[in-house]
Protein backbone atom coordinates (compact mmCIF):
# COMPACT_ATOMS: atom_id res chain seq x y z
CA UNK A 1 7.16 -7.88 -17.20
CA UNK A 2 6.88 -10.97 -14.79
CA UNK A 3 3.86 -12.73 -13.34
CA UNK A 4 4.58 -11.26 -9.85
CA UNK A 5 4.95 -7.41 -10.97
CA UNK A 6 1.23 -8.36 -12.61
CA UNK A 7 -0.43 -9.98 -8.98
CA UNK A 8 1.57 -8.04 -6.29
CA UNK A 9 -0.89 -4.48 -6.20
CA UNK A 10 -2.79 -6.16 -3.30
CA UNK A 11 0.51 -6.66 -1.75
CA UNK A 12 2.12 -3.12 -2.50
CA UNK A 13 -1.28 -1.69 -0.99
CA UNK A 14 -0.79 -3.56 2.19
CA UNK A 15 2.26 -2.60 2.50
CA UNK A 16 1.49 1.07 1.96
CA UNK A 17 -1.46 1.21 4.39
CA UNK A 18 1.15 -0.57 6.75
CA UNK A 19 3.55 2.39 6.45
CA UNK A 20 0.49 4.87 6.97
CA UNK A 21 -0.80 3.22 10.02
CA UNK A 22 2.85 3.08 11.10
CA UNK A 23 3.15 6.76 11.12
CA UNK A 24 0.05 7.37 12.34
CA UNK A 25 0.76 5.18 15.23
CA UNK A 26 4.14 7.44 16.04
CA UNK A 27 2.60 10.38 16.02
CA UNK A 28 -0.04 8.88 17.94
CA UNK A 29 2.67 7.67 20.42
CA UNK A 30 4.02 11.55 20.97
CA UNK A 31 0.22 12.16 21.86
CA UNK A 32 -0.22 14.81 18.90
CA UNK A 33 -3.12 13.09 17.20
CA UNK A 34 -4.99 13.37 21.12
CA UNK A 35 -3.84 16.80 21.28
CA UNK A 36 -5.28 17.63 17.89
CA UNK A 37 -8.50 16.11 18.06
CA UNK A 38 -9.20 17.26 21.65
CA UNK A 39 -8.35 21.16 20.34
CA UNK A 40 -11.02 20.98 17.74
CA UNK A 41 -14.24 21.76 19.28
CA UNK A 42 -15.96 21.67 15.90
CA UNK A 43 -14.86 17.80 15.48
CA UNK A 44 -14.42 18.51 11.57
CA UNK A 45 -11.09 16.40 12.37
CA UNK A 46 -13.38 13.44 13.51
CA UNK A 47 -14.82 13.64 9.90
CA UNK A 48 -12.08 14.10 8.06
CA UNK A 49 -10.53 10.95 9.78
CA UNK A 50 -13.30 8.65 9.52
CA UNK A 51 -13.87 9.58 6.21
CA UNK A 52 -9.70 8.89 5.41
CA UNK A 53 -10.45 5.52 6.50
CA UNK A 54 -13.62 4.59 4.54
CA UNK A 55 -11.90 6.20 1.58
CA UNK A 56 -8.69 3.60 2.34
CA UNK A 57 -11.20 0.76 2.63
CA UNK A 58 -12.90 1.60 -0.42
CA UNK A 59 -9.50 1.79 -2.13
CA UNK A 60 -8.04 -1.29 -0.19
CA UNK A 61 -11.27 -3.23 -1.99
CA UNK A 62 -10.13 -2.06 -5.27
CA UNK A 63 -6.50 -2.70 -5.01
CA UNK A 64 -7.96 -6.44 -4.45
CA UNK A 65 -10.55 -6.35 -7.98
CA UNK A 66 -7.78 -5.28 -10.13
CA UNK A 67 -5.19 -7.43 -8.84
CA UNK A 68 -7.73 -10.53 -9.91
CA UNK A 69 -7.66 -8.20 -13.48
CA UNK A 70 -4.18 -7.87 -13.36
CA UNK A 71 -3.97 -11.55 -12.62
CA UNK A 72 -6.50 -13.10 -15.36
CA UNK A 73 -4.56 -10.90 -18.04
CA UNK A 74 -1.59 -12.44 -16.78
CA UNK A 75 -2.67 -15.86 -17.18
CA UNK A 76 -3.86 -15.01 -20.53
CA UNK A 77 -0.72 -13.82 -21.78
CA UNK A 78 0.96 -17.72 -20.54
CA UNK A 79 -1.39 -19.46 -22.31
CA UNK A 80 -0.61 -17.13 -25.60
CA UNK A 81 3.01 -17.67 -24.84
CA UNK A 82 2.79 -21.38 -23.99
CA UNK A 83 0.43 -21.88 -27.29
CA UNK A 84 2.22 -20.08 -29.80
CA UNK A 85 -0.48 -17.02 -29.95
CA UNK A 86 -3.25 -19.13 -30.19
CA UNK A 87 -5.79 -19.13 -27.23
CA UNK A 88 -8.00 -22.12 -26.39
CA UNK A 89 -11.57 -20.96 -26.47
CA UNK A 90 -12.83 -22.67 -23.29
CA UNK A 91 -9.75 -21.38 -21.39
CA UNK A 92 -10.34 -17.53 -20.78
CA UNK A 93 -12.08 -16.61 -18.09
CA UNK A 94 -15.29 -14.93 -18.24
CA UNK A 95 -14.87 -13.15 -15.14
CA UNK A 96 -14.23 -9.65 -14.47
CA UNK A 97 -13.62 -6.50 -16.93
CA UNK A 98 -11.20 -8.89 -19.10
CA UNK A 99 -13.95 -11.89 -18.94
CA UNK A 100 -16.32 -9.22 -20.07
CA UNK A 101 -13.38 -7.94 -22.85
CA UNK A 102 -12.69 -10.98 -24.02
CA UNK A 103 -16.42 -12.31 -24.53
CA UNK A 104 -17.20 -8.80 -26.65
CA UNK A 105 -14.33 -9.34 -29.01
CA UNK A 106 -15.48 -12.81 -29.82
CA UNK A 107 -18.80 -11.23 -31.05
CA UNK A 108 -17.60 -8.28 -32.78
CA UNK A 109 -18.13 -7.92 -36.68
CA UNK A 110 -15.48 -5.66 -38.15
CA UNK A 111 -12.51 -7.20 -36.12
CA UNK A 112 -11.70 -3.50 -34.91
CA UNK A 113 -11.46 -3.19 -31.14
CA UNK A 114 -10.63 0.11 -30.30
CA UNK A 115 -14.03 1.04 -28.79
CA UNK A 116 -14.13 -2.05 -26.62
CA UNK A 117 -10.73 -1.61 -25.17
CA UNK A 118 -11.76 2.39 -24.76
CA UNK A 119 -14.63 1.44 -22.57
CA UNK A 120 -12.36 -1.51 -20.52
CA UNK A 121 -10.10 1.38 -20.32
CA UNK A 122 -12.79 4.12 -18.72
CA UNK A 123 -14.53 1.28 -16.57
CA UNK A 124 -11.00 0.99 -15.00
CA UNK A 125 -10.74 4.43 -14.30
CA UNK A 126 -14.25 4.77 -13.82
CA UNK A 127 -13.67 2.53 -10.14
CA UNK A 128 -11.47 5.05 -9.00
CA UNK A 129 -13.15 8.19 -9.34
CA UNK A 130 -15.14 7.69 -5.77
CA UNK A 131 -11.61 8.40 -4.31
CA UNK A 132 -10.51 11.25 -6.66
CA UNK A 133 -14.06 12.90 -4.96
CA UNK A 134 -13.16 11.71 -1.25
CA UNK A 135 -9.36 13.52 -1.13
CA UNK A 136 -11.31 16.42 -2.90
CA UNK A 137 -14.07 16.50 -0.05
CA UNK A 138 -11.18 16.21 2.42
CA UNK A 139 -8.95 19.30 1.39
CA UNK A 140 -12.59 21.17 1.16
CA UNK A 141 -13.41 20.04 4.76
CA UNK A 142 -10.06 21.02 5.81
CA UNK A 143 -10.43 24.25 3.97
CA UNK A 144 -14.20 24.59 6.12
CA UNK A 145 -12.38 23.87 9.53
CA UNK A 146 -9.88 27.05 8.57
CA UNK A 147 -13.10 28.99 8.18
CA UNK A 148 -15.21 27.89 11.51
CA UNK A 149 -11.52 28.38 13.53
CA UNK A 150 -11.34 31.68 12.09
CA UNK A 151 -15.01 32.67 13.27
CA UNK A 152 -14.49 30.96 17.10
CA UNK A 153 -10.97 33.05 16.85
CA UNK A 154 -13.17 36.46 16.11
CA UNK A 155 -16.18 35.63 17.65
CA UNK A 156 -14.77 37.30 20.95
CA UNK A 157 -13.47 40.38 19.84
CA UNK A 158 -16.98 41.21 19.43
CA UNK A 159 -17.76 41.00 22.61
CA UNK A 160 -15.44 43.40 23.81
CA UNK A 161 -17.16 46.56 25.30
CA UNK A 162 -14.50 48.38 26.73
CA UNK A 163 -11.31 47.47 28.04
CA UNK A 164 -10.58 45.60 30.77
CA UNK A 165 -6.78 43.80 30.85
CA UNK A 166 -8.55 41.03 33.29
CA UNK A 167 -10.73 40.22 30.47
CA UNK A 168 -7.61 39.92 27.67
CA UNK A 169 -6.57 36.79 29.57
CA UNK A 170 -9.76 35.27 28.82
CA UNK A 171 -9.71 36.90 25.34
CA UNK A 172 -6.42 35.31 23.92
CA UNK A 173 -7.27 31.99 25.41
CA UNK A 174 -10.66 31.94 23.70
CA UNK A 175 -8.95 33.35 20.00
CA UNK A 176 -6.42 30.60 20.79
CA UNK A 177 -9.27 27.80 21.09
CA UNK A 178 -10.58 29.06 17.43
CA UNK A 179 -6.73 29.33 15.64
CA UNK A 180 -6.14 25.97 17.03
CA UNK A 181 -9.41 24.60 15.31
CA UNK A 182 -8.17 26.24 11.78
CA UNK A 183 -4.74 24.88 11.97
CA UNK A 184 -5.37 21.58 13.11
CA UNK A 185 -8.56 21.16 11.09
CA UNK A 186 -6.75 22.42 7.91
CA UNK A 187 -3.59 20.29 8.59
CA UNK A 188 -5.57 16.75 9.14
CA UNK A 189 -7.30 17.93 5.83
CA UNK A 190 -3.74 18.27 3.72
CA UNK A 191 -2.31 15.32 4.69
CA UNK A 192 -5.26 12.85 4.63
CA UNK A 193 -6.12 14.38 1.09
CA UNK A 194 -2.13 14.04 -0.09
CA UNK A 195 -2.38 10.49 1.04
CA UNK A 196 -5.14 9.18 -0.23
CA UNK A 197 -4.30 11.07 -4.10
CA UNK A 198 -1.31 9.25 -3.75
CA UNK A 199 -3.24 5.65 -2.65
CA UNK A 200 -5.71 6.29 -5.56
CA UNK A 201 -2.56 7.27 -8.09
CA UNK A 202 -1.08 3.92 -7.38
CA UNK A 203 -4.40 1.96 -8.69
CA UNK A 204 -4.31 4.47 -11.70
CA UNK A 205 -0.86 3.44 -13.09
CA UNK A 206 -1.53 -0.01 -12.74
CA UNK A 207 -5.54 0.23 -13.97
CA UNK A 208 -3.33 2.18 -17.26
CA UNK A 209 -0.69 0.08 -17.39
CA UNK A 210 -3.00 -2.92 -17.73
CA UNK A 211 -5.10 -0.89 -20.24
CA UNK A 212 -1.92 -0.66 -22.48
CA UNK A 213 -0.38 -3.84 -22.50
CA UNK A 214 -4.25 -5.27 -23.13
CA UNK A 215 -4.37 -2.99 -26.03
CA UNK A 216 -1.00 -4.83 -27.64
CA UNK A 217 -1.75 -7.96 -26.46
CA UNK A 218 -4.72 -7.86 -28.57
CA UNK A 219 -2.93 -5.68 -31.66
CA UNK A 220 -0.70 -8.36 -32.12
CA UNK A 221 -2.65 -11.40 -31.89
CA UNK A 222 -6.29 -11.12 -31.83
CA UNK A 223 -6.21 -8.53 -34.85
CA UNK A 224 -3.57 -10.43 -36.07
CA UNK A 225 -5.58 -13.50 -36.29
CA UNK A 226 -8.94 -12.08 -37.45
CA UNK A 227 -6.78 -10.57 -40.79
């Protein structure tokens, strides 16, 4: 695999929020993002959105950490390549998860490093789960603003004494108020979760693919060399 495929995450992540704030901004444009957030009067879609957008922050930040993973290993494996599978000591970096890696091999006894690349493995995946918890917490709030619409939608009906056809008027408008809540609230909730699963499974194949090739890199020359 090239050098860029192994630095260009930060890139691909820009380019992806890009895309999302692009559509956002259409819809924005076609004033259904006012209309939705003015028809909740339980402002669940206020939290789900701010929350979308610390989650994308969070996950901006860690598209940017393991790109500078992504890019040590990468420098690692030219400086195996240019020096015949030997690596200079003083060379590898000690920052980072592959720093870290690196400096634990050094020191380790039997020569066996499946435990260490396990745990560079889980601390990879480990960063991530933060969003796998936000798109979760999103769904659920969505799933909570289908329950309060429901409840301003019934809340009404209960009020009803006897019947009165001025007072129906006032009655659908009012149950129309609390389905609007439910659907809106429940729709901002689907698509910010779907979006940000999809954001976090981006990192994931890279944080595995990384974990893999690190795991042959050092099958075939740092066990190689200890034997």
């Amino acid at each position: 695999m090239s050098p860029l495929t192994d630095t260009n995450l930060i890139y691909r992540a820009l380019i992806v929020l890009g895309l999302v704030g692009f559509g956002f901004y259409l819809v924005a444009e076609r004033g259904l993002v006012t209309l939705a957030l003015d028809a909740d009067k339980s402002y669940i879609s206020y939290v789900i959105l701010g929350l979308y957008l610390l989650a994308s922050g969070h996950w901006l930040w860690l598209a940017y950490t393991l790109t500078a993973e992504r890019r040590r290993f990468a420098s690692l494996e030219s400086e195996l390549a240019a020096n015949d599978g030997e690596i200079n000591n003083q060379t590898p970096s000690e920052e980072g998860l592959l720093g870290e890696f690196l400096a634990n091999l050094k020191k380790k006894k039997d020569g066996d490093p499946s435990a260490l690349l396990t745990a560079f493995g889980d601390e990879l995946a480990n960063r991530h789960a933060l969003g796998q918890f936000a798109s979760d917490v999103l769904l659920k709030l969505g799933l909570l603003g289908t329950i309060v619409g429901f409840i301003l939608m019934l809340l009404p009906v209960g009020e009803i004494e006897q019947f009165d056809p001025s007072l129906m008027q006032k009655l659908l408008s009012s149950m129309s108020g609390g389905m609007a809540v439910a659907l809106y609230t429940t729709l901002a909730g689907l698509i910010t979760s779907t979006l940000l699963k999809l954001q976090y499974h981006i990192l994931d194949a890279s944080a595995a693919e990384l974990a893999t090739r690190l795991a042959v890199l050092t099958d075939v020359h740092f066990i190689r060399d200890a034997a």
